[in-house]
N, C-alpha and C. Protein backbone atom coordinates (compact mmCIF):
# COMPACT_ATOMS: atom_id res chain seq x y z
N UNK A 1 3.18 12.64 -16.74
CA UNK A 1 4.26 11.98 -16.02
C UNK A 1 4.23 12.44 -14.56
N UNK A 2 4.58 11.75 -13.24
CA UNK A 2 4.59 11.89 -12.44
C UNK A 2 5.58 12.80 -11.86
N UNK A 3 5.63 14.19 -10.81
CA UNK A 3 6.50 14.51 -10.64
C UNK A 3 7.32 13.88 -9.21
N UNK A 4 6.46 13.91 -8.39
CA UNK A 4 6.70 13.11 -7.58
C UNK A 4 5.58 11.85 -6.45
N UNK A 5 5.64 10.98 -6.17
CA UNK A 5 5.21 9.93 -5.60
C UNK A 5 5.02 9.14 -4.63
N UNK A 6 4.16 8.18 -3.89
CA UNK A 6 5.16 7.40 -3.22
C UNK A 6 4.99 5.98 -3.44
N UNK A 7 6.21 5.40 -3.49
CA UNK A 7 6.80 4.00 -4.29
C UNK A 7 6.81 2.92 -3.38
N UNK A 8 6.32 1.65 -3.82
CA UNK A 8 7.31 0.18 -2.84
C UNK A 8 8.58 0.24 -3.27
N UNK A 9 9.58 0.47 -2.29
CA UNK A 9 10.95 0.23 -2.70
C UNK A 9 11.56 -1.51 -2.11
N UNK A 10 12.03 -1.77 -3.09
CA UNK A 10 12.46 -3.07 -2.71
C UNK A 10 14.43 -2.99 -3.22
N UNK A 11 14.90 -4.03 -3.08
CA UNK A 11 16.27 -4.20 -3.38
C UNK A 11 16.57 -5.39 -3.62
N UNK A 12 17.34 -5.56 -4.86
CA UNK A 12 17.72 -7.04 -5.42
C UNK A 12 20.00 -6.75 -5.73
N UNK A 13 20.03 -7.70 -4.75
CA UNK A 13 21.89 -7.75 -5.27
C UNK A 13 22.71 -8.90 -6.28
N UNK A 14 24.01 -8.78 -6.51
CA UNK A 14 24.21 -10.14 -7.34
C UNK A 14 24.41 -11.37 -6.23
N UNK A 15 23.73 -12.27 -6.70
CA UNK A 15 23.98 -13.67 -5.66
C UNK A 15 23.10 -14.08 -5.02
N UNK A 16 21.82 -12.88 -4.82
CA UNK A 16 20.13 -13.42 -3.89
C UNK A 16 19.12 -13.13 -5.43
N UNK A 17 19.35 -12.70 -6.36
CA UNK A 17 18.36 -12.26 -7.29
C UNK A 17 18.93 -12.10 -8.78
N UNK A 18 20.30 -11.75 -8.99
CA UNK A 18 20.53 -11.63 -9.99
C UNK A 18 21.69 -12.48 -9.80
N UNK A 19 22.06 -13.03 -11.15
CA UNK A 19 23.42 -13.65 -11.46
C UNK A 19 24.87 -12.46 -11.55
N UNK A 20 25.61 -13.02 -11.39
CA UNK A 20 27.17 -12.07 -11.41
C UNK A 20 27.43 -11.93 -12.81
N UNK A 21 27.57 -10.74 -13.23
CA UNK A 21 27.87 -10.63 -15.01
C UNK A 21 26.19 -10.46 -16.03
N UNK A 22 25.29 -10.32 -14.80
CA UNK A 22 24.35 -10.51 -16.01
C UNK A 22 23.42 -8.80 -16.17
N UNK A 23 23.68 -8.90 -17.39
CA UNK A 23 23.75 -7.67 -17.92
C UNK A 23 21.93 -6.71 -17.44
N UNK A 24 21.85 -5.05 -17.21
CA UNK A 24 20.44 -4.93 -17.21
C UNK A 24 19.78 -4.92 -18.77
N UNK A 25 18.29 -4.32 -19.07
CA UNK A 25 17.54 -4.62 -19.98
C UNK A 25 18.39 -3.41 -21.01
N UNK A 26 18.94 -2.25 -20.24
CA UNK A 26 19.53 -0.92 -20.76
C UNK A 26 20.85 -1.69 -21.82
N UNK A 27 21.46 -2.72 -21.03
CA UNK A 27 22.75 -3.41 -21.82
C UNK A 27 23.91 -3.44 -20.89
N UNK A 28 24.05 -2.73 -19.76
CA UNK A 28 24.96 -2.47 -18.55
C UNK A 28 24.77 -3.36 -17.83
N UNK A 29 26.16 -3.34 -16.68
CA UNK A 29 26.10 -4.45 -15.74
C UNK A 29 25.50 -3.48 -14.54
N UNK A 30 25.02 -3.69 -14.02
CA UNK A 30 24.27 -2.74 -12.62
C UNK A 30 25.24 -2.40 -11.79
N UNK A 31 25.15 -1.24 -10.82
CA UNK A 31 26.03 -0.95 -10.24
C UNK A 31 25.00 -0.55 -8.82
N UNK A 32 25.65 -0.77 -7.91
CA UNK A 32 25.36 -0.46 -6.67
C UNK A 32 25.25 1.28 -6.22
N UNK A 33 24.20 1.26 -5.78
CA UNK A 33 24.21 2.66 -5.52
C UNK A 33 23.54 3.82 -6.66
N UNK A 34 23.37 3.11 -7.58
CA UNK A 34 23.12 3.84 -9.09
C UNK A 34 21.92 3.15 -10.09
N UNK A 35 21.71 1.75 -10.43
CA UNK A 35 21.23 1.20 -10.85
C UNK A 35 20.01 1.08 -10.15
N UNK A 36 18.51 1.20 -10.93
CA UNK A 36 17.41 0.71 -10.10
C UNK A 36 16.75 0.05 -11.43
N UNK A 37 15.83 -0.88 -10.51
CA UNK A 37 14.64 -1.28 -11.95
C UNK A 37 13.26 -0.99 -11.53
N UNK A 38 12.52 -0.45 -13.01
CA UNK A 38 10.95 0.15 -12.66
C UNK A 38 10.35 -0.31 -13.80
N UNK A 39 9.08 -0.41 -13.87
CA UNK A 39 7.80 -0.87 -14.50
C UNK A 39 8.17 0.09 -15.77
N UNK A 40 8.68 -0.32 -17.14
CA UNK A 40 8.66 0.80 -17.77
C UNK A 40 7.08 1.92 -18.29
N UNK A 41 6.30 1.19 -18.03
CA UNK A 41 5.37 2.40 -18.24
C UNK A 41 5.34 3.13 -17.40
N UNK A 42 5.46 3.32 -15.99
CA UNK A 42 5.54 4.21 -15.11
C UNK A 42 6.89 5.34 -15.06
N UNK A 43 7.98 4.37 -15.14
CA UNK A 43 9.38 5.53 -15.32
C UNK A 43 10.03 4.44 -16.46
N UNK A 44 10.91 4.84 -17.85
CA UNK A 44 10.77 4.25 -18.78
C UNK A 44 12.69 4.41 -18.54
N UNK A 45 13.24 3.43 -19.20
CA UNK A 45 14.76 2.89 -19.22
C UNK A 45 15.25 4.14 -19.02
N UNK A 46 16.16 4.64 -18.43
CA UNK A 46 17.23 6.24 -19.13
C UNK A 46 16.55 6.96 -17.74
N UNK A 47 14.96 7.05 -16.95
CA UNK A 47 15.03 8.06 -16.31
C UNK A 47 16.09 7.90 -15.07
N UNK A 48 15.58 9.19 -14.82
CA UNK A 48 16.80 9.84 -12.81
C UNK A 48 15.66 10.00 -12.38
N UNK A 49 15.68 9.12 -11.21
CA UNK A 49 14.81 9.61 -9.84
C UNK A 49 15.82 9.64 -8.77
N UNK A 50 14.99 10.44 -7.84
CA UNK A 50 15.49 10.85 -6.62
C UNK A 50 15.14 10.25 -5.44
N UNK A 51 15.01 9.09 -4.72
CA UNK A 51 14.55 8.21 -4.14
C UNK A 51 14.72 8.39 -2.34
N UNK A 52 14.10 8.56 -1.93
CA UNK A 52 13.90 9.34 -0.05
C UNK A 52 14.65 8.32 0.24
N UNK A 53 15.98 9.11 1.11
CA UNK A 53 16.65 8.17 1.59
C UNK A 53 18.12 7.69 0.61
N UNK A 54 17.88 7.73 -0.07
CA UNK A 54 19.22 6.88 -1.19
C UNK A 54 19.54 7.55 -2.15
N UNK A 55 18.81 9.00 -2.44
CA UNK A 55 19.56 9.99 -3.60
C UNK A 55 19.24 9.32 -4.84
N UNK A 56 19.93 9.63 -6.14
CA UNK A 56 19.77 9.52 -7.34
C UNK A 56 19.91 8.46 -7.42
N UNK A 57 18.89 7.59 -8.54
CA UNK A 57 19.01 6.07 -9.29
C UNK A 57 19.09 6.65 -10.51
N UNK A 58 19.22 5.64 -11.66
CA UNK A 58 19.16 6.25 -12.87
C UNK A 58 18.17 4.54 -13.12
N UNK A 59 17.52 4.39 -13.60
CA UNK A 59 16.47 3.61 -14.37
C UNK A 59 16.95 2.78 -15.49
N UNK A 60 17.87 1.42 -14.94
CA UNK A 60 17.77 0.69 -16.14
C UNK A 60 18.02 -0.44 -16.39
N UNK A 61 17.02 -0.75 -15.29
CA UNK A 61 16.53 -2.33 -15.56
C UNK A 61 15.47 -2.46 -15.36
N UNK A 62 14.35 -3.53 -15.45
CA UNK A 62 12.79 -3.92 -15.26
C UNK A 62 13.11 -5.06 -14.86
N UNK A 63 11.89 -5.29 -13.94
CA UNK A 63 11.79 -6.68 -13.56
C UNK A 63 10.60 -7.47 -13.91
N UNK A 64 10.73 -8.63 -13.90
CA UNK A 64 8.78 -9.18 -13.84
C UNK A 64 8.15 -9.17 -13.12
N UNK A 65 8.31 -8.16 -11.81
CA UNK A 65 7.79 -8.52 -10.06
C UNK A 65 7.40 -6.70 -10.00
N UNK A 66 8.14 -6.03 -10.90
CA UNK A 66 8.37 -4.42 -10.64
C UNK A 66 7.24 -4.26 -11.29
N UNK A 67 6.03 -4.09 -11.16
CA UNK A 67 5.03 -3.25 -11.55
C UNK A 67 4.55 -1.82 -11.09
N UNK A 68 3.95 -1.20 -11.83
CA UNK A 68 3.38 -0.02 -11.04
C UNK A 68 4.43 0.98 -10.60
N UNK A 69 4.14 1.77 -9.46
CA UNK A 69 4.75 2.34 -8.79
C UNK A 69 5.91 1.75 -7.72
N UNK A 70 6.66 1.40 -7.88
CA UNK A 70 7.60 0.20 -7.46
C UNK A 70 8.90 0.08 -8.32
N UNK A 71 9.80 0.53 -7.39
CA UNK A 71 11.49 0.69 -7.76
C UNK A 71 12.38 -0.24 -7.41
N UNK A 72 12.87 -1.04 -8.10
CA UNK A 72 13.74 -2.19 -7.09
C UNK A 72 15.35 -1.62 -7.53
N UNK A 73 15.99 -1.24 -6.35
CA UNK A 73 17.34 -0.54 -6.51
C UNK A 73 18.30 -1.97 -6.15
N UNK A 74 19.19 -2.04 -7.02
CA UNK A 74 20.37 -2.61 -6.86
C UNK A 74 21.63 -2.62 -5.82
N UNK A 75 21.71 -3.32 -4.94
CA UNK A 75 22.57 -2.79 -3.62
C UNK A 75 23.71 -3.73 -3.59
N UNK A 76 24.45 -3.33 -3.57
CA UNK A 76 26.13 -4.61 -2.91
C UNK A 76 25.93 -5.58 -2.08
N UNK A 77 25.03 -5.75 -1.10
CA UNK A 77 24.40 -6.44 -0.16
C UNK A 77 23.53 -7.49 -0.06
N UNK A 78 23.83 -8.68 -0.42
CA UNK A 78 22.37 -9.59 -0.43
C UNK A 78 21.66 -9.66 0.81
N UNK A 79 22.28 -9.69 1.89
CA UNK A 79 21.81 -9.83 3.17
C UNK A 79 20.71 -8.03 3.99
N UNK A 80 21.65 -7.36 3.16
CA UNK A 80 21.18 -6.07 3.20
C UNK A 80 19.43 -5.90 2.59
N UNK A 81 19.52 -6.44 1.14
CA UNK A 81 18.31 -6.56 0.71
C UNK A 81 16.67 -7.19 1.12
N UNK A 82 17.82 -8.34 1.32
CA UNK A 82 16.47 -9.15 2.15
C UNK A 82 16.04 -8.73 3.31
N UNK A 83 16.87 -8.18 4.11
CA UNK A 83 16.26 -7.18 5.15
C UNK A 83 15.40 -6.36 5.33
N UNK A 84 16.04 -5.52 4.10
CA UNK A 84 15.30 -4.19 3.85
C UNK A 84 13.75 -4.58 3.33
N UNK A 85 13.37 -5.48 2.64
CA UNK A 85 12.02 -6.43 2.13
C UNK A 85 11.37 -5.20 1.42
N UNK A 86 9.91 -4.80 1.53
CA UNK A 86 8.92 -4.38 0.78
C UNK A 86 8.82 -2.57 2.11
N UNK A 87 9.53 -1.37 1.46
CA UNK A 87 9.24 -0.20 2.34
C UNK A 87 8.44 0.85 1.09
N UNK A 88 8.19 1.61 2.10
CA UNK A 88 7.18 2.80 0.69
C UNK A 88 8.47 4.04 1.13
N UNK A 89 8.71 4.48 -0.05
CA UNK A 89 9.46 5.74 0.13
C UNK A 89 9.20 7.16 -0.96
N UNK A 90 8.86 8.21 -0.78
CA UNK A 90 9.01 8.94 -1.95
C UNK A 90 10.07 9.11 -3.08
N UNK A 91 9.07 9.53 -3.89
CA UNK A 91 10.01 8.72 -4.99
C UNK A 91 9.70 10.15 -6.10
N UNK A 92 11.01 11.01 -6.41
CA UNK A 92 10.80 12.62 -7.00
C UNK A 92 11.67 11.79 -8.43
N UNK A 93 10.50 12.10 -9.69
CA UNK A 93 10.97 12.13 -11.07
C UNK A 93 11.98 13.71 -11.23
N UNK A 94 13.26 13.43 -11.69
CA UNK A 94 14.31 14.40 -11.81
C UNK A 94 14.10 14.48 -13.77
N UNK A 95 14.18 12.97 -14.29
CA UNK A 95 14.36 13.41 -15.78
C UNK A 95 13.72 12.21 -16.26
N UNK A 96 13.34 12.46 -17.21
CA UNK A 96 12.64 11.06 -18.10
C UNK A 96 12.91 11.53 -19.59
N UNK A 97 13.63 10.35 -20.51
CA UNK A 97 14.35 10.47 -21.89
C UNK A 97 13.17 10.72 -22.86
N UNK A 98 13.46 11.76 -23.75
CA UNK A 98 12.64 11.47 -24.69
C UNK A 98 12.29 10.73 -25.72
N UNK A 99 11.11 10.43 -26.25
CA UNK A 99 11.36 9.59 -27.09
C UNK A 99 11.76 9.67 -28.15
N UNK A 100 12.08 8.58 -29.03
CA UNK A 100 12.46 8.81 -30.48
C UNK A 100 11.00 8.87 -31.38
């Protein structure tokens, strides 16, 4: 497992990428500031990363675009997101769930 990295960070909000109410892959509604989505073979549903720049995500959503090394964090902002587009940031594994 990786301890630490460096990632494409991207950002998806409700209203440019996701629908309002629609739930992540974990079963939660995403939350701003907290919610990110990653490739689960690389960081798998449940982990905490520490993301340069933006502090703790917790891991729990995937996307079909999120491959690889590549975090797409959830932000309040649609206009914010699209801004921000495709940046590389380090990206420190804090915890990854074990399995069953």
């Amino acid at each position: 497992m990786l301890a630490e990295a460096v990632f494409v960070v991207t950002m998806y909000a409700t209203g440019c990428d996701t629908k309002p109410g629609h739930p992540t892959k974990s079963g939660t509604l995403p939350v701003a500031g907290f919610t990110a989505a990653a490739d689960p073979k690389v960081l798998p549903l449940g982990s905490i990363v520490h993301i340069e720049g933006f502090g703790e995500r917790m891991i729990q959503d995937i996307g079909g675009k999120v491959k690889g090394r590549h975090v797409d964090l959830f932000v309040h902002n649609c206009t914010f997101a699209r801004e921000w587009g495709r940046r590389t940031r380090k990206v420190r594994v804090l915890h990854v769930p074990k399995e069953d």
